[in-house]
Protein backbone atom coordinates (compact mmCIF):
# COMPACT_ATOMS: atom_id res chain seq x y z
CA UNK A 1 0.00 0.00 0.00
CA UNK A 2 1.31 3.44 -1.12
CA UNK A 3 0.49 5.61 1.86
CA UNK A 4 1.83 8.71 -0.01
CA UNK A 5 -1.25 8.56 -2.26
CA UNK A 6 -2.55 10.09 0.56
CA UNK A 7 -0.24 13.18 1.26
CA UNK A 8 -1.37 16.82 0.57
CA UNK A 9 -4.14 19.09 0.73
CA UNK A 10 -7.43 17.00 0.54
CA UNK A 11 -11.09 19.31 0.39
CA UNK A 12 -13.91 17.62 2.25
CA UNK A 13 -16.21 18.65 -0.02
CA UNK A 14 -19.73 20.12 0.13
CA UNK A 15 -22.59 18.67 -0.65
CA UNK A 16 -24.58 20.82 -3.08
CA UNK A 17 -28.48 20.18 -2.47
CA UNK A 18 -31.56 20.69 -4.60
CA UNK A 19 -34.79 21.19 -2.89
CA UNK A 20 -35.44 17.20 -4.23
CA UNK A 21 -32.04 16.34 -3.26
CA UNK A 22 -28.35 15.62 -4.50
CA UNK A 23 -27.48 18.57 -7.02
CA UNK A 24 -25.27 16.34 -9.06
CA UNK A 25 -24.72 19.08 -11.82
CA UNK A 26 -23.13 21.41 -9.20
CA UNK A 27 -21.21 18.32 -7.14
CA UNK A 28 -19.64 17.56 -10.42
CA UNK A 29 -18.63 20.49 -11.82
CA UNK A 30 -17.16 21.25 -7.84
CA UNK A 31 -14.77 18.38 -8.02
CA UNK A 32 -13.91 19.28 -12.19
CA UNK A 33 -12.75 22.43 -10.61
CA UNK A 34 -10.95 21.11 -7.40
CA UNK A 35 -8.86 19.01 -10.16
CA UNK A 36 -8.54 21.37 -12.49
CA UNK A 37 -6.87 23.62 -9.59
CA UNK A 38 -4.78 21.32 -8.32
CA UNK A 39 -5.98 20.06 -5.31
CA UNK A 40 -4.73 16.27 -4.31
CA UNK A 41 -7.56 14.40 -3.46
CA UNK A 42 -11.01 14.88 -2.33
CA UNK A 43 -12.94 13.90 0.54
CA UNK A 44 -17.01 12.76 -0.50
CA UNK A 45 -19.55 12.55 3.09
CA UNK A 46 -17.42 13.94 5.98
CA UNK A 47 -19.06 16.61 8.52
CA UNK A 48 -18.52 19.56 6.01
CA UNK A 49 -20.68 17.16 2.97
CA UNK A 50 -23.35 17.08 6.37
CA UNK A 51 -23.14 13.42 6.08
CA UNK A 52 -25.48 13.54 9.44
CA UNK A 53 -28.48 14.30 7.49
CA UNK A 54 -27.81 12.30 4.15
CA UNK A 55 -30.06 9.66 3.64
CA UNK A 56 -27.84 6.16 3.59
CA UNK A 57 -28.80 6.03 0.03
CA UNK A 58 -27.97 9.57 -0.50
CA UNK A 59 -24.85 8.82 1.40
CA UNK A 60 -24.18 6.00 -1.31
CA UNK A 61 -24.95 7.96 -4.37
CA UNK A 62 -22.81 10.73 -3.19
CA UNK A 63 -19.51 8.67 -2.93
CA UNK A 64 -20.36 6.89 -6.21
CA UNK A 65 -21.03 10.11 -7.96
CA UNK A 66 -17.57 11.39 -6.33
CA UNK A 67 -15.85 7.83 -7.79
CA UNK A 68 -17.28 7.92 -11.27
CA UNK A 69 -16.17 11.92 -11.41
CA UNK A 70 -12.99 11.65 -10.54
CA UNK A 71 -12.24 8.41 -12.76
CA UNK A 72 -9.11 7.90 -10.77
CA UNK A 73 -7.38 11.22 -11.33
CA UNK A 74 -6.82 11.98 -7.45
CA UNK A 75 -7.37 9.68 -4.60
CA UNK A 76 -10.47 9.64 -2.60
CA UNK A 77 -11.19 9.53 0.89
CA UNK A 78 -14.96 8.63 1.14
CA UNK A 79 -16.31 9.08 4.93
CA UNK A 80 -17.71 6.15 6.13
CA UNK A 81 -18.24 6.98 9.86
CA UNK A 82 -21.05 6.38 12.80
CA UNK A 83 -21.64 5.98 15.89
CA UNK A 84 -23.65 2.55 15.12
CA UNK A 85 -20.48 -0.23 14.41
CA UNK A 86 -23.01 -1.92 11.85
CA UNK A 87 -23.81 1.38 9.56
CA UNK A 88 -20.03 2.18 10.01
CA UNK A 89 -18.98 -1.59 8.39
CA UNK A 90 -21.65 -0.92 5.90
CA UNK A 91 -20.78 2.34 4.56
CA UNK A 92 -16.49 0.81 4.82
CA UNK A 93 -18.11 -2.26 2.70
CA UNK A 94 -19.84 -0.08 0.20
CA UNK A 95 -17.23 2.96 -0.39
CA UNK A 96 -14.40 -0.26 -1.00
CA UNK A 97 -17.16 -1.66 -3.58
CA UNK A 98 -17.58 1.81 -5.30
CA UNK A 99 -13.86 2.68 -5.78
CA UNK A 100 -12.69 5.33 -2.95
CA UNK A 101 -9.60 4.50 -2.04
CA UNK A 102 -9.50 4.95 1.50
CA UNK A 103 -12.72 5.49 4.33
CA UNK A 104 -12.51 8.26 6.73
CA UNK A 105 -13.92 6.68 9.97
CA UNK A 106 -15.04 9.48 12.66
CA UNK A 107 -15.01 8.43 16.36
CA UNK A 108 -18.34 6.93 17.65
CA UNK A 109 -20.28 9.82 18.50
CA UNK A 110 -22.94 10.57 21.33
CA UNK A 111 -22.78 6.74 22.86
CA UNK A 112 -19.31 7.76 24.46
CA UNK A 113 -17.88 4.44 24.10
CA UNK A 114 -14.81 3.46 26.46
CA UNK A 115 -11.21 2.92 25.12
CA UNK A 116 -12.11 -0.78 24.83
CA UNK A 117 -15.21 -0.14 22.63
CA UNK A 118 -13.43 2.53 20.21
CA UNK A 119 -10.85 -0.36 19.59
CA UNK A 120 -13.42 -3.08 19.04
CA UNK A 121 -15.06 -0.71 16.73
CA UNK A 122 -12.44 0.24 14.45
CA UNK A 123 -11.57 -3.38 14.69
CA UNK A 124 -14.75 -4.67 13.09
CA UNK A 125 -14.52 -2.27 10.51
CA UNK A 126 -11.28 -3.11 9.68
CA UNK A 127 -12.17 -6.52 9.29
CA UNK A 128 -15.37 -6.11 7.34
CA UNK A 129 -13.48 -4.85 4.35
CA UNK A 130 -9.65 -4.30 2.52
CA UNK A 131 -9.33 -0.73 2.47
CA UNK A 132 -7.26 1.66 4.10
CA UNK A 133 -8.57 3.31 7.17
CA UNK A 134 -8.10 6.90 8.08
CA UNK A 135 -9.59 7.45 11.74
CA UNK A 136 -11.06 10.92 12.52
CA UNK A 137 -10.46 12.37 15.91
CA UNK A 138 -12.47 15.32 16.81
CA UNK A 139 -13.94 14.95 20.64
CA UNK A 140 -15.64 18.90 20.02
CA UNK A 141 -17.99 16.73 17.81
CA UNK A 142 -17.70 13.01 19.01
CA UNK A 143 -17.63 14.49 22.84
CA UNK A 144 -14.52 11.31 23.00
CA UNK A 145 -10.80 11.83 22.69
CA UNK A 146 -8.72 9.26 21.07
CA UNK A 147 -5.80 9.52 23.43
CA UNK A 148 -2.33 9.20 22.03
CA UNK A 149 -1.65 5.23 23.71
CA UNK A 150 -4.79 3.89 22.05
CA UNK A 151 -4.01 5.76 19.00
CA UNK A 152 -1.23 4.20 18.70
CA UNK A 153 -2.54 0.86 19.50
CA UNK A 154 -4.93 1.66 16.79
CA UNK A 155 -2.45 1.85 14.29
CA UNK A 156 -1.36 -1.49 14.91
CA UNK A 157 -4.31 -2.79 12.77
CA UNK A 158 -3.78 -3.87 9.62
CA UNK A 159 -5.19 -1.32 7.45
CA UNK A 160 -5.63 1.84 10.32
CA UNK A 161 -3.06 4.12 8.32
CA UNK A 162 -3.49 7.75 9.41
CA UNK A 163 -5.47 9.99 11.54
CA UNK A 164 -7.22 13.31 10.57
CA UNK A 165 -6.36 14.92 13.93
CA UNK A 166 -8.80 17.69 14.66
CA UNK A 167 -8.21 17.69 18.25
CA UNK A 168 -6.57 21.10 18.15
CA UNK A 169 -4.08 19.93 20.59
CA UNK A 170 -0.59 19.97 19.13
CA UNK A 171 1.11 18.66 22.17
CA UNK A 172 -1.08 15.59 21.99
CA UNK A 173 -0.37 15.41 18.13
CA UNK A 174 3.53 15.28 19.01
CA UNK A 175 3.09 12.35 21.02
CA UNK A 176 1.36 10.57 18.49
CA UNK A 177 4.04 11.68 15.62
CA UNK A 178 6.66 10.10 18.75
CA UNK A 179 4.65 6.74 19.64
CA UNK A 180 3.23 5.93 16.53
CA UNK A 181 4.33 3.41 13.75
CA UNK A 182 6.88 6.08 11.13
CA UNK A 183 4.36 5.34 8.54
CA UNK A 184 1.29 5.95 10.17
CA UNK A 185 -0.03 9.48 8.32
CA UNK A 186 -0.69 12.71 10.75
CA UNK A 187 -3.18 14.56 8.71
CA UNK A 188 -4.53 18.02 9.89
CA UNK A 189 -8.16 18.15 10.13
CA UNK A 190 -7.78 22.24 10.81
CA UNK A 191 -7.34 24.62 8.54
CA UNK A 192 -5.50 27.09 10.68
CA UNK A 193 -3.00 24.60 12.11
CA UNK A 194 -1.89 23.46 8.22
CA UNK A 195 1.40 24.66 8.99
CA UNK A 196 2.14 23.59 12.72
CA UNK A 197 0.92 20.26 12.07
CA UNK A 198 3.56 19.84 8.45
CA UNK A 199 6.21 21.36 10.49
CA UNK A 200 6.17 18.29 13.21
CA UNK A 201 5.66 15.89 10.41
CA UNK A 202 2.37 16.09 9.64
CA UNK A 203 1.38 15.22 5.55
CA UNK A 204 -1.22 17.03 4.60
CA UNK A 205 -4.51 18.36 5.38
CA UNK A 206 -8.03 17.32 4.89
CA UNK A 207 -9.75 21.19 4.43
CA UNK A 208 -12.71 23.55 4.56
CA UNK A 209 -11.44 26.05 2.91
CA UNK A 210 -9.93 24.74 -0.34
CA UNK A 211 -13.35 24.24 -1.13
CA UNK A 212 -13.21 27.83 -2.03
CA UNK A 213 -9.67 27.96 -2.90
CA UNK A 214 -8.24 24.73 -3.60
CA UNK A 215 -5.00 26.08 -5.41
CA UNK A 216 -4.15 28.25 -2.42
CA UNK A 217 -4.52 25.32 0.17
CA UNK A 218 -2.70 22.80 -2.14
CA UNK A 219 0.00 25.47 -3.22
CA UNK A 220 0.98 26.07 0.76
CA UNK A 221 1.35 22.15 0.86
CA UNK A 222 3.56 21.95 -1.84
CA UNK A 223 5.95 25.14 -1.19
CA UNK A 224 5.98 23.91 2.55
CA UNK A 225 7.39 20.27 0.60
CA UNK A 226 9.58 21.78 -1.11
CA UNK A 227 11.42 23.37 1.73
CA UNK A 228 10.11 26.89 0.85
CA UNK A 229 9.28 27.52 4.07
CA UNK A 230 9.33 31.49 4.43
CA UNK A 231 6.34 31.22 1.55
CA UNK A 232 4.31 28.55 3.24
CA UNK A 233 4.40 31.29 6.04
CA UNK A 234 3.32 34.05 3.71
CA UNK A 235 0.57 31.80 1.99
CA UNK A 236 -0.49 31.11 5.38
CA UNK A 237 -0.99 34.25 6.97
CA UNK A 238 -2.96 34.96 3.65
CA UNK A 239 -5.32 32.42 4.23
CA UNK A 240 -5.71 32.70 7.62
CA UNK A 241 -8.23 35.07 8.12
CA UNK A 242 -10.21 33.81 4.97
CA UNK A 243 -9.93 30.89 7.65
CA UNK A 244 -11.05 32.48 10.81
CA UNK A 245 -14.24 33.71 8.92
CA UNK A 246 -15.17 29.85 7.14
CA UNK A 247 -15.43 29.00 10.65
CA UNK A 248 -17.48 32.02 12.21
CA UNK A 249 -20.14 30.08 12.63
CA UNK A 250 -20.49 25.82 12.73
CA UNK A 251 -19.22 24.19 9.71
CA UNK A 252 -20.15 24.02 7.06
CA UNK A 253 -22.92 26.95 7.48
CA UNK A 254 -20.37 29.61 6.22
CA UNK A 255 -18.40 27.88 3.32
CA UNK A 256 -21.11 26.00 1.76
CA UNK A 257 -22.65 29.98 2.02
CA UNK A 258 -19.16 31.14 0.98
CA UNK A 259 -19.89 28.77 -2.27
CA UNK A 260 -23.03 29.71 -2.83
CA UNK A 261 -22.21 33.47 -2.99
CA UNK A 262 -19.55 32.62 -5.35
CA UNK A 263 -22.10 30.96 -7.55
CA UNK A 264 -20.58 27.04 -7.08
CA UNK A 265 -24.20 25.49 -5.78
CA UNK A 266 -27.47 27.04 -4.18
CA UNK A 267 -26.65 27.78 -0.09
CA UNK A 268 -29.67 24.96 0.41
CA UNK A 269 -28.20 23.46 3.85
CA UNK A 270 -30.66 20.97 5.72
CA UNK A 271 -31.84 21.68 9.58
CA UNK A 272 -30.70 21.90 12.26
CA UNK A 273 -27.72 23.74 9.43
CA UNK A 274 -29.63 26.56 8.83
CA UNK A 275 -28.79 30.25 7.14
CA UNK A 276 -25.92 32.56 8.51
CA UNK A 277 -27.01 35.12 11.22
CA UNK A 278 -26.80 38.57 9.28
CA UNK A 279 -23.62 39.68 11.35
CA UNK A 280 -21.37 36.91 11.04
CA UNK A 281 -22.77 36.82 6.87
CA UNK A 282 -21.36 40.39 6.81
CA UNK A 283 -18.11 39.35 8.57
CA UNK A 284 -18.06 36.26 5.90
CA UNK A 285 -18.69 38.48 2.92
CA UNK A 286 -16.11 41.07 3.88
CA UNK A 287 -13.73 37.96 4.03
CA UNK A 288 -14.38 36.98 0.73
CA UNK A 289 -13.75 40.33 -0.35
CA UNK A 290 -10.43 41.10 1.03
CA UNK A 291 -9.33 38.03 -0.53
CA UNK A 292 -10.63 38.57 -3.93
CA UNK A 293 -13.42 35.77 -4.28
CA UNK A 294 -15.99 38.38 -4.38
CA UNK A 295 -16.47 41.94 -6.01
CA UNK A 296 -18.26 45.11 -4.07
């Protein structure tokens, strides 16, 4: 297995939405675009594609319209995650079917499973399918930590290769680069820490905002790789309060509005993601702005 297929800037991409359903016109001409700009890969169904409220067969058309768009050009990432183990081995058995070439498995949310139960969970889903495993640790969302000992007994399965670390806790991130397998991927899962996370070894970044600009995102990777590091800091300090404003409010409320203002899909989100309060939509507009994705 190649585990460098999955280095650099990944977008977990929106899901565009018709009042019927899946805008596939707009969710393919997205991801023409993300290629087309460079990006490395693409992420179908995580938290910013508001997996929560898909339907599992939206769920499943979404990651094969992602697979039959991309034809193989970049690697996918489809997420596969829940806090029931059974819809979590299902989704891993049917992304593996459709083509993605790895699952992004969250951290069982809401139940608030013990050490023991996060294990045997990633466990069965490792075993229900061959595909690389990328876990996804975010306890602001899951309300559980994956702390750095069973992370690291995590990666001792088979096919557990990386983890989108979205803990915000760089200290904790260290210790995982330190007790870890060498080969097991630290990903950033946060679009302002890009740079800290690279600069301890990190490989990439699985982002929000290269959904709006994909060549920026994927550029800092690449200059950062290529040891250019005083212009990873300047592309960095450019993006960062494009950043600070994607995330004014929850994700994916302001860049799927963000998209919608730059004419990429209709802002349709599904409750309880609902429209921008008219302050923060002023603080996201004036973003967009300074940065030059939107005029007046």
């Amino acid at each position: 297995m190649d585990r460098k297929r999955f280095h650099g800037a990944f977008t977990a991409l929106i899901t565009p939405f018709t009042q019927d359903g899946i805008d596939e016109t707009a969710y393919k001409k997205l991801i023409e675009w993300q290629i087309a700009q460079g990006i490395h890969g693409v992420v179908p169904c995580g938290t910013t594609g508001e997996s929560p409220t898909l339907s599992e067969k939206e769920h499943e058309q979404v990651i094969k319209l992602c697979v039959e768009t991309v034809a193989k050009r970049v690697p996918i990432i489809a997420g596969a995650g829940s806090n029931s183990t059974s819809e979590a081995v299902h989704m891993t058995k049917y992304a593996a079917k459709a083509g993605a070439d790895a699952v992004l498995v969250v951290t069982p949310y809401y139940n608030k499973p013990t050490s023991k139960g996060i294990y045997l969970h990633y466990k069965a889903i490792s075993e229900s399918a061959d595909i690389p495993i990328i876990l996804y640790n975010i306890a602001g969302r899951t309300g559980k930590n994956i702390e750095p000992d069973l992370m690291a007994k995590l990666a001792g399965i088979k096919n557990i290769i990386g983890v989108k670390e979205a803990s915000g806790n760089l200290e904790q991130m260290k210790k995982i680069r330190e007790i870890c397998p060498k080969d097991f991927l630290l990903i950033s899962g946060d679009d302002a820490l890009t740079l800290p996370i690279l600069s301890m070894g990190g490989v990439g970044i699985i982002s929000v905002a290269s959904n709006i600009v994909p060549k920026d995102v994927a550029t800092l990777v690449n200059v950062f790789n290529s040891g250019d590091k005083a212009k990873a800091q300047t592309i960095n300090a450019r993006l960062l309060p494009l950043v600070e404003a994607l995330f004014v409010e929850t994700n994916p409320i302001p860049v799927k509005t963000a998209a919608s203002l730059m004419g990429m899909c209709s802002g349709l989100m599904r409750l309880p993601m609902c429209e921008m309060e008219d302050a923060n939509l002023a603080k996201l507009k004036q973003a967009l702005k300074s940065y030059g994705l939107m005029r007046g």
